[in-house]
PDB file of N, CA and C in Angstrom:
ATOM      1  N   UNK A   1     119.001  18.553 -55.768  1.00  0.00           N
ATOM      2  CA  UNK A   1     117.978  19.519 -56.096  1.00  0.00           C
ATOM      3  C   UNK A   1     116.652  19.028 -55.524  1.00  0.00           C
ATOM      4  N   UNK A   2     115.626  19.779 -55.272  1.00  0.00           N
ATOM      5  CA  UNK A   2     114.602  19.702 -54.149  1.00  0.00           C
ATOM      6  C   UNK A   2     113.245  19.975 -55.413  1.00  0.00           C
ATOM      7  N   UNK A   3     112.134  19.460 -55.136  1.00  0.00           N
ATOM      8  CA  UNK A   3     111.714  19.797 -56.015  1.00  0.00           C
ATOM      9  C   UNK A   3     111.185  20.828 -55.687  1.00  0.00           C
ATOM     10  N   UNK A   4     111.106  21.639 -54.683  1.00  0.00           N
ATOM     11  CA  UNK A   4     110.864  23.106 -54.755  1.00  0.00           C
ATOM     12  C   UNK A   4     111.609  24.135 -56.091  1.00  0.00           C
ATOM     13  N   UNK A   5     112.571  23.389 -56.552  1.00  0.00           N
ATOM     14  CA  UNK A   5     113.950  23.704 -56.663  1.00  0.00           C
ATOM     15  C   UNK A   5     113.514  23.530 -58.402  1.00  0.00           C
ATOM     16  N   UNK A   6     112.623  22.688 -58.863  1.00  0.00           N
ATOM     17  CA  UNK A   6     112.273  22.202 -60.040  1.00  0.00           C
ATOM     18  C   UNK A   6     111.961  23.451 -60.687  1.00  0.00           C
ATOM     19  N   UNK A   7     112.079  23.976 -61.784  1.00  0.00           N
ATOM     20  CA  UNK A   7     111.957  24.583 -63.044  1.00  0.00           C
ATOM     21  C   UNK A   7     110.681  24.037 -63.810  1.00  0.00           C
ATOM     22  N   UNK A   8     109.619  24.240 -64.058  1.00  0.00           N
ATOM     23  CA  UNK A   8     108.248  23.472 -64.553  1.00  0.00           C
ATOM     24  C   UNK A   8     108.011  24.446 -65.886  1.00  0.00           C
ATOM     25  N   UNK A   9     108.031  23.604 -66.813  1.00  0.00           N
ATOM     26  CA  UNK A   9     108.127  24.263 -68.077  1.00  0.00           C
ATOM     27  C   UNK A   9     106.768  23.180 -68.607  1.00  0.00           C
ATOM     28  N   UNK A  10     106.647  23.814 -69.825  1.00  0.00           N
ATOM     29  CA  UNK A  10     105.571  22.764 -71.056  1.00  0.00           C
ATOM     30  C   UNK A  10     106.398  21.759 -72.271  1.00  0.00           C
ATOM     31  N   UNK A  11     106.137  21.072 -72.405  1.00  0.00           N
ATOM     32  CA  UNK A  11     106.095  20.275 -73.124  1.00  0.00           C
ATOM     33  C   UNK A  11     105.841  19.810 -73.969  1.00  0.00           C
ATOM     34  N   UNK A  12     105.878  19.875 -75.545  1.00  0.00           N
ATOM     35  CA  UNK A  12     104.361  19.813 -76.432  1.00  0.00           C
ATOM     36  C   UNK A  12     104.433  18.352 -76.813  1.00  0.00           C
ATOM     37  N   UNK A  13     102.961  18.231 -77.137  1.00  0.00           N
ATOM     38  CA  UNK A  13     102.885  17.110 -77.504  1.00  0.00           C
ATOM     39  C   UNK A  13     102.729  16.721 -78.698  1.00  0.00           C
ATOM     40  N   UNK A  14     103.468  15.215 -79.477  1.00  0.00           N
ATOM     41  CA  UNK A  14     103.880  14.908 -80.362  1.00  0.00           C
ATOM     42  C   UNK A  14     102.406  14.208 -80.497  1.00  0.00           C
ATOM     43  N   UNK A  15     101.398  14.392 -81.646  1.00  0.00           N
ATOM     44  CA  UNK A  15     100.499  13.992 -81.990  1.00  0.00           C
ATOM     45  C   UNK A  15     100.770  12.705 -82.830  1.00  0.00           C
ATOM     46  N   UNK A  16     100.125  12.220 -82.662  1.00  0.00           N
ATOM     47  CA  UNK A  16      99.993  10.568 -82.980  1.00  0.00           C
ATOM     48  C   UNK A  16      98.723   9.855 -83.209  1.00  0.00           C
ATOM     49  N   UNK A  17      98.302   9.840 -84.481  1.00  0.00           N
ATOM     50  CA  UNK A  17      97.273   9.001 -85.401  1.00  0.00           C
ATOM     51  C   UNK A  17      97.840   7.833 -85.783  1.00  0.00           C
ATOM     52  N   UNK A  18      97.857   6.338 -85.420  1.00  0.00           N
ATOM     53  CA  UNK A  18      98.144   5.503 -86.265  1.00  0.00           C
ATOM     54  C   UNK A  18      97.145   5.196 -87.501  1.00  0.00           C
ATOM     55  N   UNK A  19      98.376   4.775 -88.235  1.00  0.00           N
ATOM     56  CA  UNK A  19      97.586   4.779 -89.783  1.00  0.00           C
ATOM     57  C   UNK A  19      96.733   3.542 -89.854  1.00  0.00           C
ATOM     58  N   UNK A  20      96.625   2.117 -88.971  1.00  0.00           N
ATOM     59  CA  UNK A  20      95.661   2.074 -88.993  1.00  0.00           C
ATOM     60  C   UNK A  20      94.495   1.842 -88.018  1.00  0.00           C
ATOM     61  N   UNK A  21      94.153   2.869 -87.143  1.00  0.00           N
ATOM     62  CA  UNK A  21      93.422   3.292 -86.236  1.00  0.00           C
ATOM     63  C   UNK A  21      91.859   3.596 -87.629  1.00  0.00           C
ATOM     64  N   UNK A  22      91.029   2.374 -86.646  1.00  0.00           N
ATOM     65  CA  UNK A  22      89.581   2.073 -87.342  1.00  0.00           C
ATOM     66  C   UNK A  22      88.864   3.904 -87.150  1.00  0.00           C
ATOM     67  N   UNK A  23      88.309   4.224 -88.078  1.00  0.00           N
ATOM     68  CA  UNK A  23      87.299   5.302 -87.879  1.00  0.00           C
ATOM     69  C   UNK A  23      86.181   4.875 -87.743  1.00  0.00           C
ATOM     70  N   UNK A  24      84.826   5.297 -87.336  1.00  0.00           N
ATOM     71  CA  UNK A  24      83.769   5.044 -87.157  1.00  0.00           C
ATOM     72  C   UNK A  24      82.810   6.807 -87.300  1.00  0.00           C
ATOM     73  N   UNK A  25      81.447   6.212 -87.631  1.00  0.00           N
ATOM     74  CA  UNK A  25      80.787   7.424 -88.017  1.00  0.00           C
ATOM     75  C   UNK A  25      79.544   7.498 -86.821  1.00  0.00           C
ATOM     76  N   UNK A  26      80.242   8.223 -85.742  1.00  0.00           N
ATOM     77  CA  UNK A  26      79.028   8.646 -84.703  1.00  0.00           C
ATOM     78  C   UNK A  26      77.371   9.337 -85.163  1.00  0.00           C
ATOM     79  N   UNK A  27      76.611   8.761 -84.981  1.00  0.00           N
ATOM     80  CA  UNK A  27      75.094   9.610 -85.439  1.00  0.00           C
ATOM     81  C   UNK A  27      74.656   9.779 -84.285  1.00  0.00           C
ATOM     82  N   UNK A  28      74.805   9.317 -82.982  1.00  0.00           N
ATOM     83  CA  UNK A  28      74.272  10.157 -81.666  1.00  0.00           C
ATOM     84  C   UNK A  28      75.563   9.500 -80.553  1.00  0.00           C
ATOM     85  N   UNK A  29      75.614  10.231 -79.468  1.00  0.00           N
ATOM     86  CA  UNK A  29      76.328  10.403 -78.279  1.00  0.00           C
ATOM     87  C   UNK A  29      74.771  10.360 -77.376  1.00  0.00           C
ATOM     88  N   UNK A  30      75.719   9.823 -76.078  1.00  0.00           N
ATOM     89  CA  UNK A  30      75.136   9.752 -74.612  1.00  0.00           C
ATOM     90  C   UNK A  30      76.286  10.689 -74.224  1.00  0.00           C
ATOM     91  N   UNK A  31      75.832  11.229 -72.806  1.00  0.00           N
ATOM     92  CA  UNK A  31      76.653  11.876 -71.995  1.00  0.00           C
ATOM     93  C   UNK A  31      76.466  11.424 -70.396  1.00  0.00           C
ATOM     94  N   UNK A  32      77.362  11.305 -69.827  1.00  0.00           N
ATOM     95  CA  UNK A  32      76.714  10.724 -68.472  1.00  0.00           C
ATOM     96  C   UNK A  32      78.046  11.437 -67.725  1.00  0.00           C
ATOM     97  N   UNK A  33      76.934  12.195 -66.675  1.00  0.00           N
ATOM     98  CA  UNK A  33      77.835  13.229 -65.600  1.00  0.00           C
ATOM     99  C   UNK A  33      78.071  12.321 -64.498  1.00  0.00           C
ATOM    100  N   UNK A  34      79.260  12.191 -64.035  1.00  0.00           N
ATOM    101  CA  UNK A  34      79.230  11.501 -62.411  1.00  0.00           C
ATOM    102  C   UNK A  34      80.195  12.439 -61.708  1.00  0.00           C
ATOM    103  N   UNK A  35      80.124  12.218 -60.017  1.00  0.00           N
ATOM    104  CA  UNK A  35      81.139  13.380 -59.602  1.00  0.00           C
ATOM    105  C   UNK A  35      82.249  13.548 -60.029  1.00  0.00           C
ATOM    106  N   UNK A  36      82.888  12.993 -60.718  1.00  0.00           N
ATOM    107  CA  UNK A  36      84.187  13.264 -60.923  1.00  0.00           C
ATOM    108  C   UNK A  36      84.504  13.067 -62.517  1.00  0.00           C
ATOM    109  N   UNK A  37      83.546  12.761 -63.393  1.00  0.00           N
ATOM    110  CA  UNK A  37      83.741  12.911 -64.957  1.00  0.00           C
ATOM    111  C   UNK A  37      82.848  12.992 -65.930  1.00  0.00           C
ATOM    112  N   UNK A  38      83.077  12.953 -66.821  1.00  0.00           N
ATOM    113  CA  UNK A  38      82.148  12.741 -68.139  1.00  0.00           C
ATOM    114  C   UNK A  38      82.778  11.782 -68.875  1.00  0.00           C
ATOM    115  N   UNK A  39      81.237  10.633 -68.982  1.00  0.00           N
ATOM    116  CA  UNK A  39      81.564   9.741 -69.913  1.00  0.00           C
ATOM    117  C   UNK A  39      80.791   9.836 -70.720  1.00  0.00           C
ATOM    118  N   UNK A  40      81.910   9.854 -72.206  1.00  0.00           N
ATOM    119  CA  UNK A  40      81.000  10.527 -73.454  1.00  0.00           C
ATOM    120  C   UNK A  40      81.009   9.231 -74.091  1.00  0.00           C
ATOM    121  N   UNK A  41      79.930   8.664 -74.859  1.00  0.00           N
ATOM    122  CA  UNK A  41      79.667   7.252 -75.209  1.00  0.00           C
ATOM    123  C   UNK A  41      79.342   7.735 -77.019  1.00  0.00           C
ATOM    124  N   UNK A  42      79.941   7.234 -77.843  1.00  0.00           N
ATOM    125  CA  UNK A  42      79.425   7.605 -79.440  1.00  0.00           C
ATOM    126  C   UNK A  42      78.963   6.336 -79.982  1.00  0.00           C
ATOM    127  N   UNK A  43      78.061   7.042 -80.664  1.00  0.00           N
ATOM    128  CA  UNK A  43      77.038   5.801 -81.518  1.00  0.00           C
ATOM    129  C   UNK A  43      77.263   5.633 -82.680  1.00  0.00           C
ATOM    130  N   UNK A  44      76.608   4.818 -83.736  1.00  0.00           N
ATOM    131  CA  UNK A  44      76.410   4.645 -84.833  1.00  0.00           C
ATOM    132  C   UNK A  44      75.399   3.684 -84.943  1.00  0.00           C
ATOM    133  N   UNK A  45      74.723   4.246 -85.511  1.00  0.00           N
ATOM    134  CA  UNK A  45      72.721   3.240 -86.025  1.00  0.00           C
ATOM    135  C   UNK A  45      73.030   3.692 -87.592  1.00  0.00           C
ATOM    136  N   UNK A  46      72.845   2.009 -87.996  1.00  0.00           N
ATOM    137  CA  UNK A  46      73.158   1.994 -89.087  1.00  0.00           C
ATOM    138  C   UNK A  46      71.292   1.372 -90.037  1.00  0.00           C
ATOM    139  N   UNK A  47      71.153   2.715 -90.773  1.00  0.00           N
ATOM    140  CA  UNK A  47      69.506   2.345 -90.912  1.00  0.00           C
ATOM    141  C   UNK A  47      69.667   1.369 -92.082  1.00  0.00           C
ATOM    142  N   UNK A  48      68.003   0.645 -92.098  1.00  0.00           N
ATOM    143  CA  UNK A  48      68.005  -0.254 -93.162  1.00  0.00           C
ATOM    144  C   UNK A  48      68.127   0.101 -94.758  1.00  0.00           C
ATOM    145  N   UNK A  49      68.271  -0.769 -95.434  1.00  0.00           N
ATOM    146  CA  UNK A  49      68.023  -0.327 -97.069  1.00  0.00           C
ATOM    147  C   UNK A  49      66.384  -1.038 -96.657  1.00  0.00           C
ATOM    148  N   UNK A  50      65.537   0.305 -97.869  1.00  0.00           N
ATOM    149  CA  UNK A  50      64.239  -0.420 -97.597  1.00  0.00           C
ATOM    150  C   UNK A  50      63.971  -0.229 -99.500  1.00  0.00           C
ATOM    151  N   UNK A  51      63.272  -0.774-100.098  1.00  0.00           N
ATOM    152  CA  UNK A  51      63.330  -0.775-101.628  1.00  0.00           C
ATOM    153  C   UNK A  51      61.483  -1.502-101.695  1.00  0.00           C
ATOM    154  N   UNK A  52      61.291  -0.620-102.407  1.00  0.00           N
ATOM    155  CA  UNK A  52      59.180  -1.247-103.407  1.00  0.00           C
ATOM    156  C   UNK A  52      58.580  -0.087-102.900  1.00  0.00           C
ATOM    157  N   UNK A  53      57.644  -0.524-103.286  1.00  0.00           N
ATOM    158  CA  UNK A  53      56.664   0.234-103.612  1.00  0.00           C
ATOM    159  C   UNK A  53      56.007   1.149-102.540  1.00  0.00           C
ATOM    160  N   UNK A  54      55.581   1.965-102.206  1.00  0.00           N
ATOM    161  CA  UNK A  54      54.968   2.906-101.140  1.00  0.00           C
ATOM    162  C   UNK A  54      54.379   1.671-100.156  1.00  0.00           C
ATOM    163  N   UNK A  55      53.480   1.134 -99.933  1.00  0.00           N
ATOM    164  CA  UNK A  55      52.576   0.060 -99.666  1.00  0.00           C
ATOM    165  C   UNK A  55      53.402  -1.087 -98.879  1.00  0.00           C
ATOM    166  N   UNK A  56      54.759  -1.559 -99.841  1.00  0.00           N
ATOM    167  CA  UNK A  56      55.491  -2.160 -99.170  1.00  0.00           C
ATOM    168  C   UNK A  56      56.651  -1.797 -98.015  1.00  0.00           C
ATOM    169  N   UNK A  57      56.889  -0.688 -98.599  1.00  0.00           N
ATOM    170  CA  UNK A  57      57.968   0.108 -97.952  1.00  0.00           C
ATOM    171  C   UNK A  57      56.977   0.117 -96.021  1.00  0.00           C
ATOM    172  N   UNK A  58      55.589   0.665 -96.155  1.00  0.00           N
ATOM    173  CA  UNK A  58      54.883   1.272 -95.463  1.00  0.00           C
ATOM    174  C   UNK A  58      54.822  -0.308 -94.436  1.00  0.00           C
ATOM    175  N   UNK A  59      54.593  -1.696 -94.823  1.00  0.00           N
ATOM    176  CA  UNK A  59      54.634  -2.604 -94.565  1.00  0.00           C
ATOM    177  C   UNK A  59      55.879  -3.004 -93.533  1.00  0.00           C
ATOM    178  N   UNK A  60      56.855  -2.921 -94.232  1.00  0.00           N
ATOM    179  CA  UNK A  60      58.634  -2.890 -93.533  1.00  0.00           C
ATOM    180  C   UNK A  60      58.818  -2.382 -92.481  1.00  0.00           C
ATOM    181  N   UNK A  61      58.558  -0.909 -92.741  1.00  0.00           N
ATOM    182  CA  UNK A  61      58.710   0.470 -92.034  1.00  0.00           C
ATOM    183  C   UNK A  61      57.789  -0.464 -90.165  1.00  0.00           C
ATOM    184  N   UNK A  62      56.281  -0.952 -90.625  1.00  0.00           N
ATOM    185  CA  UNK A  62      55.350  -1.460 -89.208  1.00  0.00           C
ATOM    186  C   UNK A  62      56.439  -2.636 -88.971  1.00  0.00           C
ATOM    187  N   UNK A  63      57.273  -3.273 -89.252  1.00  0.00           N
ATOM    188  CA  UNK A  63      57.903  -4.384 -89.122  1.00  0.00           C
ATOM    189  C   UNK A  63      59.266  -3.905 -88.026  1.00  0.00           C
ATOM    190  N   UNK A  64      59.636  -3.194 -88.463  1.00  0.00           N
ATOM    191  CA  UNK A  64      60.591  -2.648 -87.659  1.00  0.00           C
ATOM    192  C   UNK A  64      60.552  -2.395 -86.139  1.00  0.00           C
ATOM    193  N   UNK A  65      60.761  -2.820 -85.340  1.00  0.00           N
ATOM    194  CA  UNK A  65      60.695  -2.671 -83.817  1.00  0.00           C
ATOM    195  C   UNK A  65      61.487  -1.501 -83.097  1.00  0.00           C
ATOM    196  N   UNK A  66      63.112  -1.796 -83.835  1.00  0.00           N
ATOM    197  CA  UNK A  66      64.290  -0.713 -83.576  1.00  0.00           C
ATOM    198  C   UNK A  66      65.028  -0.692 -84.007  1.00  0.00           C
ATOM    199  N   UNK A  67      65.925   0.198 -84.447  1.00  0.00           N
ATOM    200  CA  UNK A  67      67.467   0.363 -84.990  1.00  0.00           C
ATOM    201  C   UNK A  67      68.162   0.013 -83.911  1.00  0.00           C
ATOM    202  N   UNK A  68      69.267  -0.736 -84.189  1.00  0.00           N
ATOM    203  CA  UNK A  68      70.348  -1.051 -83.240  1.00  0.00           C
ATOM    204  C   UNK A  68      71.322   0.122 -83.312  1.00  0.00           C
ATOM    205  N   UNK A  69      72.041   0.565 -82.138  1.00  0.00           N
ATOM    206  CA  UNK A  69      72.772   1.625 -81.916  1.00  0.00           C
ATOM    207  C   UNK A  69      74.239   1.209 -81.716  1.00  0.00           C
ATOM    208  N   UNK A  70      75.143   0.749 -82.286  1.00  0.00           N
ATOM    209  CA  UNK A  70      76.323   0.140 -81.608  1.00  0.00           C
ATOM    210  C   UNK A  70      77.285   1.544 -80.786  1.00  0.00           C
ATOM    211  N   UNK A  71      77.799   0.980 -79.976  1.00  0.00           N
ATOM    212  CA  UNK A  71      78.850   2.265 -78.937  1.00  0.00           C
ATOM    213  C   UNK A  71      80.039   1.718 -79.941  1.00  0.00           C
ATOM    214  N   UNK A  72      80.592   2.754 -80.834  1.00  0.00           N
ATOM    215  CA  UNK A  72      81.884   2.801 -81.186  1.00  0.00           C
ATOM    216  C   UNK A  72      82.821   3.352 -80.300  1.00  0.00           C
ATOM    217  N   UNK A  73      82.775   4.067 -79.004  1.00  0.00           N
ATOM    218  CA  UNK A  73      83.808   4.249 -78.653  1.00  0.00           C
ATOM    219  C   UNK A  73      83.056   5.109 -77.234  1.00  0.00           C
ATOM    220  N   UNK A  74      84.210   5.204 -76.572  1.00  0.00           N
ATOM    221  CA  UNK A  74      83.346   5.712 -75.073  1.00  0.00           C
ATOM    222  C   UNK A  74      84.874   6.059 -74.442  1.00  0.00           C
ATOM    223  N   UNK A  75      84.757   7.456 -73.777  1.00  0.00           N
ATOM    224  CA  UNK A  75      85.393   8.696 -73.731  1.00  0.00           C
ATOM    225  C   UNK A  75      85.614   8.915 -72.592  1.00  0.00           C
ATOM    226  N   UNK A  76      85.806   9.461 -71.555  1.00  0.00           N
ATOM    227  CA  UNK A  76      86.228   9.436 -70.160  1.00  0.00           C
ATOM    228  C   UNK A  76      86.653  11.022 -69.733  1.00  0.00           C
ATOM    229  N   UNK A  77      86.132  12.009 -69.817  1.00  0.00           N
ATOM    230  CA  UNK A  77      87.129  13.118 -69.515  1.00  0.00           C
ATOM    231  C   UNK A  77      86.643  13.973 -68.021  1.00  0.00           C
ATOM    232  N   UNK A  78      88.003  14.710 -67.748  1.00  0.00           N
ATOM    233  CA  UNK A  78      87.679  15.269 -66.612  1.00  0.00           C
ATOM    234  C   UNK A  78      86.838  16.681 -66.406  1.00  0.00           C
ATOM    235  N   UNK A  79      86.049  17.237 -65.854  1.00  0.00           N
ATOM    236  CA  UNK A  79      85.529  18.160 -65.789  1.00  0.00           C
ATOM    237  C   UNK A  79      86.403  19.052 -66.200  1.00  0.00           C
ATOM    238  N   UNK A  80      87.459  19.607 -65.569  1.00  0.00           N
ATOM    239  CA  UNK A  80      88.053  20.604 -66.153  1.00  0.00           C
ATOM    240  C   UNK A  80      88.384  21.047 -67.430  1.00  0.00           C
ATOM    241  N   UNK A  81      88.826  19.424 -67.853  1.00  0.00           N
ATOM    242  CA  UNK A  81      89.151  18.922 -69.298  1.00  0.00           C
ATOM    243  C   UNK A  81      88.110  18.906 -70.449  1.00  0.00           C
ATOM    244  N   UNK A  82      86.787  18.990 -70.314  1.00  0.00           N
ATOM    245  CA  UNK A  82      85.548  18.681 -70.641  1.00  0.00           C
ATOM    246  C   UNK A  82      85.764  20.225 -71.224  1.00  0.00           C
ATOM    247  N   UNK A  83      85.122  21.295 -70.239  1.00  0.00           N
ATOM    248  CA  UNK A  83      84.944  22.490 -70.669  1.00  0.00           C
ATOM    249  C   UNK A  83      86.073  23.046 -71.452  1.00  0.00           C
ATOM    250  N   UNK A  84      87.203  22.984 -71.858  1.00  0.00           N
ATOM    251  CA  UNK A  84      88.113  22.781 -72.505  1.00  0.00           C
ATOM    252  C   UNK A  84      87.922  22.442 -74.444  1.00  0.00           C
ATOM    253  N   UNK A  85      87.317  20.939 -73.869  1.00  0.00           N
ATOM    254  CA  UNK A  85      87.265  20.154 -75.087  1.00  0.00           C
ATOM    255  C   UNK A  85      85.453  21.075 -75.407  1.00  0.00           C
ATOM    256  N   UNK A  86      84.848  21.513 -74.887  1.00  0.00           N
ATOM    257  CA  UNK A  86      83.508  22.372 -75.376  1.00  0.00           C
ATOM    258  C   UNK A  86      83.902  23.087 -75.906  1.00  0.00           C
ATOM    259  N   UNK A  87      84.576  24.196 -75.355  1.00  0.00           N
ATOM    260  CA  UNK A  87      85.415  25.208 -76.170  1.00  0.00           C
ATOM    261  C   UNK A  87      85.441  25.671 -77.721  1.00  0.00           C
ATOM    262  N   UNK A  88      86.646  24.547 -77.539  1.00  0.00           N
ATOM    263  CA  UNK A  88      87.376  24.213 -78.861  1.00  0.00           C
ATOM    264  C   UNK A  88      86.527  23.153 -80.087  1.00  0.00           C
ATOM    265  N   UNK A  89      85.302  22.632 -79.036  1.00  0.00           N
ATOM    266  CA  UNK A  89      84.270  21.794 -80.404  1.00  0.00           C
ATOM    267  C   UNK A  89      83.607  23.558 -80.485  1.00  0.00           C
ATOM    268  N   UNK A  90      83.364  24.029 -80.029  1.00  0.00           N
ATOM    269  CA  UNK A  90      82.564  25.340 -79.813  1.00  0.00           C
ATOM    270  C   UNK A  90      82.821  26.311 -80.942  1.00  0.00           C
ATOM    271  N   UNK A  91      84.416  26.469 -80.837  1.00  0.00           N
ATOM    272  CA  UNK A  91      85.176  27.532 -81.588  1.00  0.00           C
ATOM    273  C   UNK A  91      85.267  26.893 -83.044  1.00  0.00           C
ATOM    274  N   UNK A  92      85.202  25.793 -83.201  1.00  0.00           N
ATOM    275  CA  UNK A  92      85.287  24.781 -84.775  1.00  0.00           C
ATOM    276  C   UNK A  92      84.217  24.877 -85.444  1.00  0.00           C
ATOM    277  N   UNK A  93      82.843  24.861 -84.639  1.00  0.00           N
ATOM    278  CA  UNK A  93      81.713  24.569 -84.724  1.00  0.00           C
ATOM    279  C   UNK A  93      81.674  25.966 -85.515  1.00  0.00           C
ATOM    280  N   UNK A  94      81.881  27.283 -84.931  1.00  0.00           N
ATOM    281  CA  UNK A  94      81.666  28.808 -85.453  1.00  0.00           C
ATOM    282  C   UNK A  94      82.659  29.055 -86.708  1.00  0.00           C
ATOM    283  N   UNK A  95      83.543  28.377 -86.283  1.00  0.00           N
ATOM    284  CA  UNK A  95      84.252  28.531 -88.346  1.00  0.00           C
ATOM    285  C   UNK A  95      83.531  27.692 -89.068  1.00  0.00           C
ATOM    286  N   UNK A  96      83.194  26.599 -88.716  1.00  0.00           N
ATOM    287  CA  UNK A  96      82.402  25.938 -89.564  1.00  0.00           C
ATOM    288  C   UNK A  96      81.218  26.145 -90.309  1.00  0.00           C
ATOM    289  N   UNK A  97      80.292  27.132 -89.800  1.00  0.00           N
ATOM    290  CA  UNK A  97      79.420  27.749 -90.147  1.00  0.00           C
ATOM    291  C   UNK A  97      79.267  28.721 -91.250  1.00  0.00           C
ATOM    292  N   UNK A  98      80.038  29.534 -91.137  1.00  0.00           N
ATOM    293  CA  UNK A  98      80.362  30.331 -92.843  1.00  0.00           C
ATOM    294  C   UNK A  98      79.914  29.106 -94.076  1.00  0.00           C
ATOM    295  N   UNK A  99      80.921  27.947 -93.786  1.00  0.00           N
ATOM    296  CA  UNK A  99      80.703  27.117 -94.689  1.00  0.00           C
ATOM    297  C   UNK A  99      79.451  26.761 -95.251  1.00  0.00           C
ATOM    298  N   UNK A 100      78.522  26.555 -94.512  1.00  0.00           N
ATOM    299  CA  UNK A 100      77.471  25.898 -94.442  1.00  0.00           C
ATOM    300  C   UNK A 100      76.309  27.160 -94.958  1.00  0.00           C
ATOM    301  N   UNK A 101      76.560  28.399 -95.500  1.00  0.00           N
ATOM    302  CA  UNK A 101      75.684  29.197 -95.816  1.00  0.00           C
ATOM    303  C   UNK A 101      75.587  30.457 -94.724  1.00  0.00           C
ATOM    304  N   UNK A 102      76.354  29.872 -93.740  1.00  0.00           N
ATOM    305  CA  UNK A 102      76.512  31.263 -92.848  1.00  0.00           C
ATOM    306  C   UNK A 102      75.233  30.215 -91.425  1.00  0.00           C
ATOM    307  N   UNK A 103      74.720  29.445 -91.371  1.00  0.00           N
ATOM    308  CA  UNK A 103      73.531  28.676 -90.946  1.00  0.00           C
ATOM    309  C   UNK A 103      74.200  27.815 -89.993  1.00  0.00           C
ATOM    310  N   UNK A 104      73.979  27.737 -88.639  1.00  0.00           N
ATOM    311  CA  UNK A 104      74.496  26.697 -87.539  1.00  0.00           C
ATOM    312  C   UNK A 104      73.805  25.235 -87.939  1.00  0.00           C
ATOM    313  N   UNK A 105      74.756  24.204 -88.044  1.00  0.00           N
ATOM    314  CA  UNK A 105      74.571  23.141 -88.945  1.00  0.00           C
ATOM    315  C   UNK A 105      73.709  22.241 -87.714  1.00  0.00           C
ATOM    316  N   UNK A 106      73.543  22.522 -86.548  1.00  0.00           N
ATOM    317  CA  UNK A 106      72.929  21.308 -85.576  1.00  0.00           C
ATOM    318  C   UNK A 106      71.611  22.045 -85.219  1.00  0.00           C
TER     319      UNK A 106
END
């Protein structure tokens, strides 16, 4: 048989979460376009506990230089694949909204 000759069907795919695959809580993304992908980079800045009095707090607060941002995880997808994955954050994003008072949550 030739692969002209091949029959090309779908396949579905068997989804797979291991149970223990670390979660992490993104608070900002980078995006970086190059010719041939998107690399999506997720963050997490984890802010300080700050505790006293107005005065002191206000003290802390001038002390602070920056929040550190750690990259929990960094993403790789293909253009085609990208607009795809917009989509479907797109289409989640609009059910999601009822929830929220009927109000786009971003």
């Amino acid at each position: 048989m030739t692969e002209s000759q091949v029959t090309w069907r779908r396949i579905p795919l068997a989804w797979n979460v291991p149970p223990d695959l670390q979660s992490y809580y993104a608070t900002n993304l980078h995006v970086l376009r190059t010719e041939h992908e998107f690399i999506i980079s997720f963050f997490e800045a984890k802010m300080p506990v700050l505790v006293g009095r107005p005065d002191e707090l206000e003290a802390k607060l001038d002390q602070i230089g920056s929040i550190q941002a750690d990259c929990v995880a960094r993403i790789i997808v293909a253009p085609d694949r990208m607009r795809e994955f917009v989509e479907t954050l797109q289409h989640s994003l609009e059910k999601h909204a009822p929830n929220n008072g009927g109000e786009n949550p971003c």
